[in-house]
Protein backbone atom coordinates (compact mmCIF):
# COMPACT_ATOMS: atom_id res chain seq x y z
CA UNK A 1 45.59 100.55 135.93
CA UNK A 2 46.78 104.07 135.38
CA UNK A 3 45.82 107.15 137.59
CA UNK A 4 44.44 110.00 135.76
CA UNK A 5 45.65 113.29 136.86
CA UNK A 6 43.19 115.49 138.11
CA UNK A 7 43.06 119.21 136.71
CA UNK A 8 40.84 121.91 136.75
CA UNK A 9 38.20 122.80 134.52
CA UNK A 10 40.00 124.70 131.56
CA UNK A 11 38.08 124.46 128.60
CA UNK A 12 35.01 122.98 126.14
CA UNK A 13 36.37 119.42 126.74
CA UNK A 14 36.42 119.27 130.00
CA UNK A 15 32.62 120.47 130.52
CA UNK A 16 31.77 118.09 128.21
CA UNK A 17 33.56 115.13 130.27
CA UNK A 18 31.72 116.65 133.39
CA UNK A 19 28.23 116.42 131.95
CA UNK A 20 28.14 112.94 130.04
CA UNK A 21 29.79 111.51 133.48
CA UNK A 22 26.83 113.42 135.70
CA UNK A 23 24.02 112.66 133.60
CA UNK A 24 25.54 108.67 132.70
CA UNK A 25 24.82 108.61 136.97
CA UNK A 26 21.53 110.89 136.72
CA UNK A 27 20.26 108.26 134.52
CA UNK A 28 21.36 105.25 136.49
CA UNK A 29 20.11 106.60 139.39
CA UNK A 30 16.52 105.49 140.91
CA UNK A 31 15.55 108.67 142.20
CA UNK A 32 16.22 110.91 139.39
CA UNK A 33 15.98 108.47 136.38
CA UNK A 34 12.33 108.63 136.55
CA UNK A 35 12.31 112.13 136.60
CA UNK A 36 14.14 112.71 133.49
CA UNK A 37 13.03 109.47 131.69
CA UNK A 38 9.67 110.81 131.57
CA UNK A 39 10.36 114.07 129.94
CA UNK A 40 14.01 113.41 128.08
CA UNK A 41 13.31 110.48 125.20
CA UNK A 42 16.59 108.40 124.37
CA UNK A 43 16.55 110.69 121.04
CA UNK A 44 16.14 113.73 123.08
CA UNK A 45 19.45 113.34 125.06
CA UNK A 46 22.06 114.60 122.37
CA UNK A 47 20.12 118.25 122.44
CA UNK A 48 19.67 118.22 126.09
CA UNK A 49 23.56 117.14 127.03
CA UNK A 50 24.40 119.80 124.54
CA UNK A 51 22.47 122.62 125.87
CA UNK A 52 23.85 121.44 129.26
CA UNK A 53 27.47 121.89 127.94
CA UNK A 54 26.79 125.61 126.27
CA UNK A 55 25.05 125.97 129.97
CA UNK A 56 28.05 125.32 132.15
CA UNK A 57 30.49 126.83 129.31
CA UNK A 58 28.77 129.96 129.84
CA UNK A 59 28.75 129.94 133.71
CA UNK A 60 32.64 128.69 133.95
CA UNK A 61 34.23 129.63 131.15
CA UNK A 62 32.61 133.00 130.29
CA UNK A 63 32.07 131.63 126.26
CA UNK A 64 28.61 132.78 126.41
CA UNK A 65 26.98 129.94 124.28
CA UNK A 66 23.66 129.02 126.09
CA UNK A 67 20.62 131.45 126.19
CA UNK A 68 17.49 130.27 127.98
CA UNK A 69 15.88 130.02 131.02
CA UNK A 70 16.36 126.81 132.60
CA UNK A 71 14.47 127.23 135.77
CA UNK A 72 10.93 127.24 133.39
CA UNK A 73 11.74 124.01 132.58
CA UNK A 74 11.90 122.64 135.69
CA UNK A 75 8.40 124.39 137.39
CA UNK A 76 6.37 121.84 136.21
CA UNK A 77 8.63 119.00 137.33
CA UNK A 78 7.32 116.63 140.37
CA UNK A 79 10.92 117.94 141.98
CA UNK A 80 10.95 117.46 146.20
CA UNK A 81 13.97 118.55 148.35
CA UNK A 82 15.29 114.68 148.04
CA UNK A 83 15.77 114.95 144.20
CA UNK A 84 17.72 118.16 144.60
CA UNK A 85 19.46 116.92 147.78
CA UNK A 86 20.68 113.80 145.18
CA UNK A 87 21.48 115.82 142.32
CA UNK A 88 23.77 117.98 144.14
CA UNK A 89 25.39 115.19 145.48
CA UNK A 90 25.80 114.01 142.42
CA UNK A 91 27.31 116.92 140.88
CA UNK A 92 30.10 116.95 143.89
CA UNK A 93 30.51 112.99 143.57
CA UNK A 94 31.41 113.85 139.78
CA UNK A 95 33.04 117.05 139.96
CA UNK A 96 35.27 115.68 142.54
CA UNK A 97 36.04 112.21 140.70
CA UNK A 98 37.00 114.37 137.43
CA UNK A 99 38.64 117.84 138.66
CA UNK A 100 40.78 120.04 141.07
CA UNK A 101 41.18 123.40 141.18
CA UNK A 102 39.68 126.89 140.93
CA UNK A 103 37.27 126.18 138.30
CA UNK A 104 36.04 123.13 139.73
CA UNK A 105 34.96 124.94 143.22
CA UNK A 106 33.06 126.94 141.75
CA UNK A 107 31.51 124.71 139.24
CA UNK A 108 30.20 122.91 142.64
CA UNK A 109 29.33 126.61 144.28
CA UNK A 110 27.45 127.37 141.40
CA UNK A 111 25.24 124.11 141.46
CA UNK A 112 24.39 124.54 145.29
CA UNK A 113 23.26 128.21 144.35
CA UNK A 114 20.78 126.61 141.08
CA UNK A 115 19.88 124.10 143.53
CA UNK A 116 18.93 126.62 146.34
CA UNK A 117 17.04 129.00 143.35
CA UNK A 118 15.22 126.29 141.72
CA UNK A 119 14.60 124.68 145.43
CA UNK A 120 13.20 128.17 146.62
CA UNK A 121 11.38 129.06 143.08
CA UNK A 122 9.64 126.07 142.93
CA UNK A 123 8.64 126.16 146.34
CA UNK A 124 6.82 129.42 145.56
CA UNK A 125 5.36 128.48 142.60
CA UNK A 126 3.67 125.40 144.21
CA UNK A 127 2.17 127.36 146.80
CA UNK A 128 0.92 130.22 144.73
CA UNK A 129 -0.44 127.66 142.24
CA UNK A 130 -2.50 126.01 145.24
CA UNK A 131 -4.31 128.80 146.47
C-alpha cells in the first residue's frame, strides 16, 4: 500500500477531506453518535458537513463563507466535559492522520479554543438556567 504524503491545509479540498474524515469517526463513535444522531437526520448531514466546511474555510483560509453562530446551537445540547474531551481528541486524531504544517496547528489551536468557549459558555448557561 502506498503512503500518502502529508501536507498542510491549503485550500477548499483539503477542509473538506478534514471534515467528512472527523465527522465519518464522530458518527462511529459511542459517545458522540448519540449526540448528533438525535438532532442531525441522515438527510440532514449534506447541509450540516457543508456549513462545517464554509466554517473551517472561514477560520483557516480567510474565504469568509460561513455566517452564523454556532455556539447557539450547541446550548441546548446534553454536552458534559467527556463529549468535548472526545471531540477534541478527535479533531487531533484526524488532523494529525491527514495534515502537517502551519495550517494544520492551528486548525487544532483553534478547536481547543471552541472547545474551551463552548465548554465555558455552556457551563454558564446551565447554571444561570437553574437558578
Amino acid at each position: 500500500m502506498k503512503s500518502v504524503q502529508k501536507h498542510d491545509i491549503l485550500e477548499l479540498e483539503d477542509i473538506k477531506s478534514l471534515v467528512d474524515s472527523f465527522y465519518s469517526k464522530v458518527r462511529e463513535n459511542e459517545l458522540l453518535n448519540p449526540v448528533f444522531r438525535d438532532k442531525i437526520s441522515d438527510e440532514q448531514w449534506p447541509a450540516h458537513l457543508d456549513k462545517m466546511y464554509r466554517f473551517w474555510q472561514t477560520l483557516l483560509l480567510g474565504e469568509h463563507t460561513y455566517q452564523g453562530n454556532p455556539l447557539m446551537h450547541h446550548l441546548q445540547l446534553p454536552l458534559t466535559e467527556e463529549h468535548f474531551e472526545e471531540w477534541l481528541r478527535l479533531f487531533h486524531e484526524t488532523t494529525n492522520q491527514l495534515f502537517t504544517g502551519e495550517k494544520a496547528a492551528e486548525a487544532m489551536i483553534r478547536a481547543e479554543k471552541i472547545r474551551w468557549v463552548f465548554q465555558t459558555k455552556m457551563e454558564q448557561f446551565g447554571r444561570s438556567n437553574n437558578r
